[in-house]
Every structure is written in structure tokens, then in C-alpha cells.
N, C-alpha and C. Protein backbone atom coordinates (compact mmCIF):
# COMPACT_ATOMS: atom_id res chain seq x y z
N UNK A 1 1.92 65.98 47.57
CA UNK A 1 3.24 66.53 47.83
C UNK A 1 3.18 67.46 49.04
N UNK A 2 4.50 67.28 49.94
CA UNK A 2 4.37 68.47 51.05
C UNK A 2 6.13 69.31 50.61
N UNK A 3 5.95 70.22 51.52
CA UNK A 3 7.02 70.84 51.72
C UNK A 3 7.41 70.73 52.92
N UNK A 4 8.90 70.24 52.81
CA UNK A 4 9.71 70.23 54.15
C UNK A 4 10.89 71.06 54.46
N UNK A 5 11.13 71.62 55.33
CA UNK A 5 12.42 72.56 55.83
C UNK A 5 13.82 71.92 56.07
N UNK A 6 14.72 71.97 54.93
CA UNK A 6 16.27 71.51 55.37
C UNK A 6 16.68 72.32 55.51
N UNK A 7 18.22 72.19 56.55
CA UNK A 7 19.32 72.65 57.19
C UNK A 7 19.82 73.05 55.40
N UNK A 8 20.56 73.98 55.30
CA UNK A 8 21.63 74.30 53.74
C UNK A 8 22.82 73.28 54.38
N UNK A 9 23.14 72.44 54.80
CA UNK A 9 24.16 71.64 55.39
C UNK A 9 23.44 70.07 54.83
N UNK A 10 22.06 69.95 54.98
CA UNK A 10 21.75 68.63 55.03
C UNK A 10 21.30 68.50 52.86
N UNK A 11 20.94 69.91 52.79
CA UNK A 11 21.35 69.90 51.19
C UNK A 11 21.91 69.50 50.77
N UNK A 12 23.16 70.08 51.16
CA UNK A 12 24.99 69.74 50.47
C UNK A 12 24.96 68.18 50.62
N UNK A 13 24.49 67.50 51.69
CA UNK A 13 24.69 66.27 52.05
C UNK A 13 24.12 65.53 51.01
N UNK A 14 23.08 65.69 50.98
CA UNK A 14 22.00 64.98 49.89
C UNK A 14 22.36 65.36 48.58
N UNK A 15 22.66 66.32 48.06
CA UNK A 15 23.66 66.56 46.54
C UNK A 15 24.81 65.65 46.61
N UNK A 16 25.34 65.49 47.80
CA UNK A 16 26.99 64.57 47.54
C UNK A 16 26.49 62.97 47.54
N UNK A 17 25.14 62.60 47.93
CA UNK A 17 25.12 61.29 47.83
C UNK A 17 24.11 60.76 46.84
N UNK A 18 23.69 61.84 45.71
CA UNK A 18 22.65 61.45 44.58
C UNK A 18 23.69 60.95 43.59
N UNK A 19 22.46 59.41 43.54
CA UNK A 19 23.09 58.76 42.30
C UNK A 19 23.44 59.08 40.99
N UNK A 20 23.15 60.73 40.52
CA UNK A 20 23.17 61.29 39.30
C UNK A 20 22.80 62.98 39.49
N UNK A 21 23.45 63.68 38.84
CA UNK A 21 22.87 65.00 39.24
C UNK A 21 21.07 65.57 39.46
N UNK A 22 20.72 64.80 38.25
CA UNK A 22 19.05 65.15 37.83
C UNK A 22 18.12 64.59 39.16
N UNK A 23 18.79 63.48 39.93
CA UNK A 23 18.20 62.45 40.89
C UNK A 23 17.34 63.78 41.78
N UNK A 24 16.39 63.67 42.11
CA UNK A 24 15.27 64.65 42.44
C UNK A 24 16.14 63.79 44.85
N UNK A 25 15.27 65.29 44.80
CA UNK A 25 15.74 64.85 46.66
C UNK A 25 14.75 63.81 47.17
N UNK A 26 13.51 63.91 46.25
CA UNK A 26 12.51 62.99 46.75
C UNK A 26 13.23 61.59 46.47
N UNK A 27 13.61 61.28 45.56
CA UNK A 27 14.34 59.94 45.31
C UNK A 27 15.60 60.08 46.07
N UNK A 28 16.56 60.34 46.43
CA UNK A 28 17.12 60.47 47.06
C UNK A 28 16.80 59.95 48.79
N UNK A 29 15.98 60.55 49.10
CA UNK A 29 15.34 60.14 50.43
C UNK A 29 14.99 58.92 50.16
N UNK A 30 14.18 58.87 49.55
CA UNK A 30 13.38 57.01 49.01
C UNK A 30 14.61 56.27 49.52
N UNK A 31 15.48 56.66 48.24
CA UNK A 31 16.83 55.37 48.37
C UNK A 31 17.43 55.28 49.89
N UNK A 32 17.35 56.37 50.87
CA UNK A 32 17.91 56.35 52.14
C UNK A 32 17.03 55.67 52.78
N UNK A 33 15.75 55.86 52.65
CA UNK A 33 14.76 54.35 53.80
C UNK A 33 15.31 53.46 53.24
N UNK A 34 15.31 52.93 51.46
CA UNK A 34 15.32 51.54 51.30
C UNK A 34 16.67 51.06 51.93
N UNK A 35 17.73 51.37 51.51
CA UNK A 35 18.76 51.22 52.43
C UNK A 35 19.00 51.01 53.74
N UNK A 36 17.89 51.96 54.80
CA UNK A 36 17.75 51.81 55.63
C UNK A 36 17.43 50.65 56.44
N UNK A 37 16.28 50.56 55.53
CA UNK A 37 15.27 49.37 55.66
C UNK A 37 16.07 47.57 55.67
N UNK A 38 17.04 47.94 54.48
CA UNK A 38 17.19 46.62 53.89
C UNK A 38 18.51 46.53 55.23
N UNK A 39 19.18 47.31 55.40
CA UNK A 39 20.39 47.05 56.50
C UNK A 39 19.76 46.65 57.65
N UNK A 40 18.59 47.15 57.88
CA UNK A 40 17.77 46.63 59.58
C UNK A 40 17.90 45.47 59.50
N UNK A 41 17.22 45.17 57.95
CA UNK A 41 16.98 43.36 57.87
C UNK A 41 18.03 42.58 58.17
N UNK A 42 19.10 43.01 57.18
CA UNK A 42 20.20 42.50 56.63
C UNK A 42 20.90 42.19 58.46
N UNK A 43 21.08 42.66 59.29
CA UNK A 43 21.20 43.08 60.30
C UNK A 43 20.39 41.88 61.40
N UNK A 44 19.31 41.76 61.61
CA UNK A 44 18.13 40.67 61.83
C UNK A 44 18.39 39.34 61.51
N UNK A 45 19.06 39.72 59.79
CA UNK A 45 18.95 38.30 59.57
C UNK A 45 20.67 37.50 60.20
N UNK A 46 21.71 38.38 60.08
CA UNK A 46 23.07 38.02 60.54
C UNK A 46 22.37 37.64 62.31
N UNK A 47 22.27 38.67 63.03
CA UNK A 47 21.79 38.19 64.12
C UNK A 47 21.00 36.56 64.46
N UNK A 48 20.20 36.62 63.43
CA UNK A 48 19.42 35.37 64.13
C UNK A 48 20.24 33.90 63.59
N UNK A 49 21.25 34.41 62.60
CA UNK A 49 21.85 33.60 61.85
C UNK A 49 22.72 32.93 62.74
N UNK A 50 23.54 33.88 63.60
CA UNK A 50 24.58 33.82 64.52
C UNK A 50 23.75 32.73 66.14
N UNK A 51 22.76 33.00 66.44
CA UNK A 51 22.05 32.55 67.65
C UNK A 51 21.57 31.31 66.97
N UNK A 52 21.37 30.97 65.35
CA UNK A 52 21.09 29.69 65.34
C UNK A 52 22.46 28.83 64.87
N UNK A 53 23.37 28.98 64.66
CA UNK A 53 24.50 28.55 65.01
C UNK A 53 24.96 27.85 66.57
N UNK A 54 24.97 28.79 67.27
CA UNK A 54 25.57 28.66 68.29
C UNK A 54 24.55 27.65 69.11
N UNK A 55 22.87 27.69 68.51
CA UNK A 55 22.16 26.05 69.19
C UNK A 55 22.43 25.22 68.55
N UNK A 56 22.74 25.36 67.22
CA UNK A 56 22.97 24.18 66.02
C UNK A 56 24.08 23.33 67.00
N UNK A 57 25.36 24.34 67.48
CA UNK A 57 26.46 23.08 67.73
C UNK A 57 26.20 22.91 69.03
N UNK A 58 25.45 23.69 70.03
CA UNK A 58 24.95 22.74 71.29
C UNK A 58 24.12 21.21 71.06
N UNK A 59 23.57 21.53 69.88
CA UNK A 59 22.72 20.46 69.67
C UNK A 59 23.14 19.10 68.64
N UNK A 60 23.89 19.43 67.53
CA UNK A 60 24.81 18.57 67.19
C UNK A 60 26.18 17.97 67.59
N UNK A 61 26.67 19.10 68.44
CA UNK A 61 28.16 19.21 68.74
C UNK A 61 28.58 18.58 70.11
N UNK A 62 27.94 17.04 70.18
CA UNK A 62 28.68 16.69 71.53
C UNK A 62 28.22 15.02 71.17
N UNK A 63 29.42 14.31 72.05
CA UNK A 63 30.18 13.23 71.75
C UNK A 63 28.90 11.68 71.59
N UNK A 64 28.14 11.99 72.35
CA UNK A 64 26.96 11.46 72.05
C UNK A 64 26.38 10.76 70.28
N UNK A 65 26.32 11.98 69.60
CA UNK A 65 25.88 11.91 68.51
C UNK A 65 27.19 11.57 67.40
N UNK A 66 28.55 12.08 68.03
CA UNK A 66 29.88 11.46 67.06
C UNK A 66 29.69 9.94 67.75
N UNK A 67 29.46 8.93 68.61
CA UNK A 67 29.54 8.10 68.68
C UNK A 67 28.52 7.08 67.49
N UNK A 68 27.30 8.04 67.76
CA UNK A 68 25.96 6.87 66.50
C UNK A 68 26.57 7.47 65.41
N UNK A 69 27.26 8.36 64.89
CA UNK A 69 28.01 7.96 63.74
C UNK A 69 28.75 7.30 63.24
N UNK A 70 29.35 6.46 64.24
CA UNK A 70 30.38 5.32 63.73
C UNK A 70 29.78 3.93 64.11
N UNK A 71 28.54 3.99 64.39
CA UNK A 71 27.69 2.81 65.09
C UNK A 71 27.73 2.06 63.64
């Protein structure tokens, strides 16, 4: 365990966003990386989601390939 120095402002903050009164600040913090963490991803994954779209219909999406469908 260490000890760290908060602002009395970043207190108040962290009391208004614990999931339960008893919720310790150490958990509190925890839950703010995982959150953190999971939105980076979440974030990564929309991104790469979006860039493989947009080759998907360069690469399916031209008249070429609607023609061998009706072959």
C-alpha cells in the first residue's frame, strides 16, 4: 500500500461516483482504469471496424462482381 495526495475537490469527485457508500477509493480508482481501459478498446475496435468497412465495399462494391452474380 502507498499513500497518495488528493486535491479535497478530487475527493468530492470520487465520493459522487462510488458505486456504494462503503466502496473504498482504492476500488473506485480500479473501476476508473477498467473503464478506461475498456473505452480505449471499445474505441480501437469501432475504429478498425469503420476502416474495414469502407475496404469491404471498395472491394465488393463495384459492377464487376454484381455482374458474376447473375452469370
Amino acid at each position: 500500500m502507498t499513500t497518495i495526495q488528493l486535491k479535497k475537490s478530487v475527493v468530492e469527485q470520487l465520493k459522487t461516483i462510488r458505486k456504494h457508500p462503503r466502496e473504498t477509493y482504492n476500488e473506485t480508482v480500479s473501476n476508473l482504469i477498467k473503464n478506461a481501459k475498456e473505452s480505449c478498446t471499445r474505441q480501437y475496435d469501432e475504429f478498425l471496424h469503420s476502416v474495414q468497412q469502407q475496404k469491404m465495399r471498395e472491394l465488393w462494391g463495384n459492377e464487376e462482381d454484381e455482374a458474376w452474380a447473375d452469370a
